[in-house]
Protein backbone atom coordinates (compact mmCIF):
# COMPACT_ATOMS: atom_id res chain seq x y z
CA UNK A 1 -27.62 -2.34 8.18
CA UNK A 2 -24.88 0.20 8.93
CA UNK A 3 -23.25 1.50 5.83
CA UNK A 4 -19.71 0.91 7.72
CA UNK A 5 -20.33 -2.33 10.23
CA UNK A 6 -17.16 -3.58 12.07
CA UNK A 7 -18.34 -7.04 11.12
CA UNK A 8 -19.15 -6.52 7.74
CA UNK A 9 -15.75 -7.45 6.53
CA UNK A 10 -15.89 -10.63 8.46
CA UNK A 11 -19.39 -11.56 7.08
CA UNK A 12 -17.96 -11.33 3.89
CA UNK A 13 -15.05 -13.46 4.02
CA UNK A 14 -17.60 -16.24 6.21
CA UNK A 15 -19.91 -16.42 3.35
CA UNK A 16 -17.53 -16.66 0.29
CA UNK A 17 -15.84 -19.33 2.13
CA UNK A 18 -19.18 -20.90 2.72
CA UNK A 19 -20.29 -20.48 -1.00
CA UNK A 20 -16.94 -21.83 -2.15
CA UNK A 21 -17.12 -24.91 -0.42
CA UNK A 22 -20.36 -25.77 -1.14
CA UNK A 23 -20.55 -24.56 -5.39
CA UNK A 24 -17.15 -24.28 -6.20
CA UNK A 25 -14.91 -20.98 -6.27
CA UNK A 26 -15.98 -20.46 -9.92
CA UNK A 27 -19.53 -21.03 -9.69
CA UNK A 28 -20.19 -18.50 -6.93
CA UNK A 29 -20.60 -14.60 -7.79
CA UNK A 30 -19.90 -11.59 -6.00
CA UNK A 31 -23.79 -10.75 -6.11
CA UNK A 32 -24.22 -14.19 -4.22
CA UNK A 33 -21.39 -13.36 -1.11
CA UNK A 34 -22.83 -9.84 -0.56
CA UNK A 35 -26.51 -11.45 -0.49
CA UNK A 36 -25.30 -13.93 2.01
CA UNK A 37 -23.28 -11.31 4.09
CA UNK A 38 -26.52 -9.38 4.07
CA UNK A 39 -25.63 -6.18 1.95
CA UNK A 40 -25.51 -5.38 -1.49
CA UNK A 41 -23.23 -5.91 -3.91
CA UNK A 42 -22.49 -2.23 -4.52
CA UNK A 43 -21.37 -2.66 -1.01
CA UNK A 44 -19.01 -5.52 -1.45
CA UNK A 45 -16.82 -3.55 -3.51
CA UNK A 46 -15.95 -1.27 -0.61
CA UNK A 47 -14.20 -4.00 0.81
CA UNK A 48 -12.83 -6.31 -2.40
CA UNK A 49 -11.66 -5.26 -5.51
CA UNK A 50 -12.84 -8.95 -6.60
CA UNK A 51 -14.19 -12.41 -5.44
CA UNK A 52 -10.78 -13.45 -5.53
CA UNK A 53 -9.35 -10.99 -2.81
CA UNK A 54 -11.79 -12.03 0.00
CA UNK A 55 -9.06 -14.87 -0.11
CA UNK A 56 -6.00 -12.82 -0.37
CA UNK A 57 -6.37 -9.69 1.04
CA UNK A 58 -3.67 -8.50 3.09
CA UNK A 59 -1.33 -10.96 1.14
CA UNK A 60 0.56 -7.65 -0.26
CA UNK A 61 1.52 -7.27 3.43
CA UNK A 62 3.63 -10.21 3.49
CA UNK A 63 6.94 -9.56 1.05
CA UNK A 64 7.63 -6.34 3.18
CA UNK A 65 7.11 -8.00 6.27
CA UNK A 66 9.39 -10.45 5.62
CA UNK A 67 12.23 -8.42 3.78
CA UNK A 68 12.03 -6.65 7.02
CA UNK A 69 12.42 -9.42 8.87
CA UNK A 70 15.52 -10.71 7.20
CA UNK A 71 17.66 -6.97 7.78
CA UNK A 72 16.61 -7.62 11.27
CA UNK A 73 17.82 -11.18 11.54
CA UNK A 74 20.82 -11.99 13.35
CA UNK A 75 23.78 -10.33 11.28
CA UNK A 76 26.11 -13.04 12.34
CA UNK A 77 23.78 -16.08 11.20
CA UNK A 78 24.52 -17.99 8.22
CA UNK A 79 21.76 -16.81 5.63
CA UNK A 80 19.16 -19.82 5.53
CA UNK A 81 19.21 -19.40 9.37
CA UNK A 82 19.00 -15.97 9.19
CA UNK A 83 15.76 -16.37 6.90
CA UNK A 84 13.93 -18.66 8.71
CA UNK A 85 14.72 -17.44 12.18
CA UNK A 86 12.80 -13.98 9.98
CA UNK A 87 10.04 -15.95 9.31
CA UNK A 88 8.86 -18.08 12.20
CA UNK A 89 7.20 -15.29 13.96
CA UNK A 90 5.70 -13.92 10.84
CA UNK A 91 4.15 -17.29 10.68
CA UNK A 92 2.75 -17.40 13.90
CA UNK A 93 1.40 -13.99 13.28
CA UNK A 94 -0.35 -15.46 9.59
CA UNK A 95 -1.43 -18.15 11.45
CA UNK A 96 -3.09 -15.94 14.34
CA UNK A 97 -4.66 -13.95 11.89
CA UNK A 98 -6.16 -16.03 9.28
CA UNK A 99 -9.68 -17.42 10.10
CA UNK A 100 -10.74 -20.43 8.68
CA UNK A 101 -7.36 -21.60 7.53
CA UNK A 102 -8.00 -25.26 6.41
CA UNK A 103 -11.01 -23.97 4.02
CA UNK A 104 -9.43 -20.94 2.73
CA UNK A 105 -6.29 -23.75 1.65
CA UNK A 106 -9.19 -26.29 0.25
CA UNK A 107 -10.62 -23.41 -2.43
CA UNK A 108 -7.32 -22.75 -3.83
CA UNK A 109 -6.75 -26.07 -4.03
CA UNK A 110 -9.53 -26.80 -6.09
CA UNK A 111 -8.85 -24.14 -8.77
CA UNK A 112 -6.41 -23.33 -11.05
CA UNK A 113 -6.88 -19.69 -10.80
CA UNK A 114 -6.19 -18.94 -7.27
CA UNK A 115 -3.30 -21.36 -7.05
CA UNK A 116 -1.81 -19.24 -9.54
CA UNK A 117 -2.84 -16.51 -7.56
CA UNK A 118 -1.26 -18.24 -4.44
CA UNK A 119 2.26 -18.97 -6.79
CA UNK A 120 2.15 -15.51 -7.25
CA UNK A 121 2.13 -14.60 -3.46
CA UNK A 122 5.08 -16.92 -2.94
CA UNK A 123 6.80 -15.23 -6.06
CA UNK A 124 6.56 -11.78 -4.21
CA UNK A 125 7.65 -13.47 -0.81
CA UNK A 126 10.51 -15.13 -2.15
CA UNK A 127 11.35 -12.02 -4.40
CA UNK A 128 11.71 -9.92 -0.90
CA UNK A 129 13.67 -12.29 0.60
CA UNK A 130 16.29 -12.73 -1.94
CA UNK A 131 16.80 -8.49 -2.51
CA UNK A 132 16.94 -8.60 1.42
CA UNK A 133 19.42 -10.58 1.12
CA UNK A 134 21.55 -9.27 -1.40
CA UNK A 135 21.06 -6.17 1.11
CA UNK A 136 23.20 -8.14 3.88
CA UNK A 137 25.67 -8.83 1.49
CA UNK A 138 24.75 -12.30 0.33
CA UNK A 139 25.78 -13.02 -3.60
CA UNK A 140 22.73 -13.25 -6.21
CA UNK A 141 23.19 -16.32 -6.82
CA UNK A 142 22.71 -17.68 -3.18
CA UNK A 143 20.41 -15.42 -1.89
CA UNK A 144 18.62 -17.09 -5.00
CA UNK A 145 18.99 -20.25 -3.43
CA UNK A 146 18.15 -19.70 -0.17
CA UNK A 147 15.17 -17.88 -0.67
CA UNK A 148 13.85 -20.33 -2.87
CA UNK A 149 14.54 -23.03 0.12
CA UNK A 150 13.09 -21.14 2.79
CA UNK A 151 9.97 -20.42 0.41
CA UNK A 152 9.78 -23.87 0.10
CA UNK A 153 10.03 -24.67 3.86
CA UNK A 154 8.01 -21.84 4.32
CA UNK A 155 5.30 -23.13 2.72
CA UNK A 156 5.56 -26.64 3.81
CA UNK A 157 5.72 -25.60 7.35
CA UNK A 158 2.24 -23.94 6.62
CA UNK A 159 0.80 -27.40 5.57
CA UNK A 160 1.66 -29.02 8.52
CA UNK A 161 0.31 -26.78 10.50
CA UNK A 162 -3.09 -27.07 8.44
CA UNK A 163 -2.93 -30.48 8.79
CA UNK A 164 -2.57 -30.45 12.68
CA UNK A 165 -5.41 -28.50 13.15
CA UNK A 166 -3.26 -25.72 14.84
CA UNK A 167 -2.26 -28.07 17.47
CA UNK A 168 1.25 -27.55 16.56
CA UNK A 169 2.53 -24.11 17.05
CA UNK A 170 3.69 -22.81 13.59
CA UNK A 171 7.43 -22.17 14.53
CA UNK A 172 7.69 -25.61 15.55
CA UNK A 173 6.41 -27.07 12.54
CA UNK A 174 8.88 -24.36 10.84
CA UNK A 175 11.65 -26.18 12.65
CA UNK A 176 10.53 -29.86 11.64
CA UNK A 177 10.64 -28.88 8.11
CA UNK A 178 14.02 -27.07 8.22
CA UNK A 179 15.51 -29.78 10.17
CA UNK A 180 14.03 -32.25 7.30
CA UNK A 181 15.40 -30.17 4.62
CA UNK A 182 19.04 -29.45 6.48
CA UNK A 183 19.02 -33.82 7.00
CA UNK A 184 17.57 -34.34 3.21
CA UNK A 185 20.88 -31.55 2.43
CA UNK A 186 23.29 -33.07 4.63
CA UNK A 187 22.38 -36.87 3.05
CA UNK A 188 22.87 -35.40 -0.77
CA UNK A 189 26.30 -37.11 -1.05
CA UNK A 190 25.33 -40.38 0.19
CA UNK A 191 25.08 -43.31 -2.48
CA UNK A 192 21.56 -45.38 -2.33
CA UNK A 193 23.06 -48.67 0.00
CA UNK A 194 24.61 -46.45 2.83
């Protein structure tokens, strides 16, 4: 095999995700995804750090993205709108990109580790978004706020779009959640019989 094949990478990520779902994220080794992905394991550290990155990389890609998303965003737009109007085509793009979406998000569910891993992500992501933020002005304390919301509705949006099988596009299950949240929001002052 050729020390640098295009589709080694690809291999890779196709037979952790295969080993995963059939052992169990912490069962499987690295020696065991190279040997599926036909090269050795010497090999599979020219492409992951760790087992654990074969699920995450790229992930570091996301904060700036979005940051730079939000000093793009409409200056004019109230700053929730302004953040999730940022994020709906990142979204789409995440959701283009990722392969195997519904059993990458069934690993992590099933261990502790990588959903720490995966809290971590959102950490960063929400961490970008409330410094880009502050950058248009917004006070800490709301940029706080709203980047913990549309983290939130971020991530939810993301779920229903697993769940649909991708026959939703993802800025329109980005919507449905925001327009849940802003109607969940909007209701906070009712009492329980109106």
């Amino acid at each position: 095999m050729a020390r640098w094949d295009p589709g080694t990478e690809e291999r890779l990520k196709k037979a952790a995700l295969e080993l995963f779902g059939e052992h169990g994220y912490e069962q499987v080794t690295v020696t065991q995804i190279a040997e599926r992905a036909g090269i050795t394991r010497r090999s599979f550290f020219r492409y992951y750090p760790d087992k654990r990155e074969v699920l995450f990389a790229g992930s570091e890609q996301l904060p700036p993205a979005a940051a730079e998303a939000v000093l793009a965003a409409d200056p004019d737009a109230p700053a929730l709108t302004a953040v999730l109007d940022a994020l709906a085509p990142i979204g789409t793009r995440l959701v283009e990109d990722l392969d195997h979406i519904a059993e990458r998000r069934a690993v992590i569910d099933a261990s502790p580790e990588l959903q720490e891993r995966e809290r971590t992500k959102t950490a960063a992501v929400g961490a970008a978004i409330r410094d880009a933020l502050g950058q248009r002005g917004v006070p800490d304390d709301r940029a706080k706020l709203v980047a913990q919301l549309a983290t939130v509705v971020f991530q939810n949006a993301f779920e229903r779009w697993i769940e649909a099988r991708g026959e939703q596009d993802f800025a329109a299950c980005l919507d449905a959640i925001a327009a849940s949240v802003r109607e969940s929001v909007a209701g906070m002052g009712e009492s329980p019989g109106d």
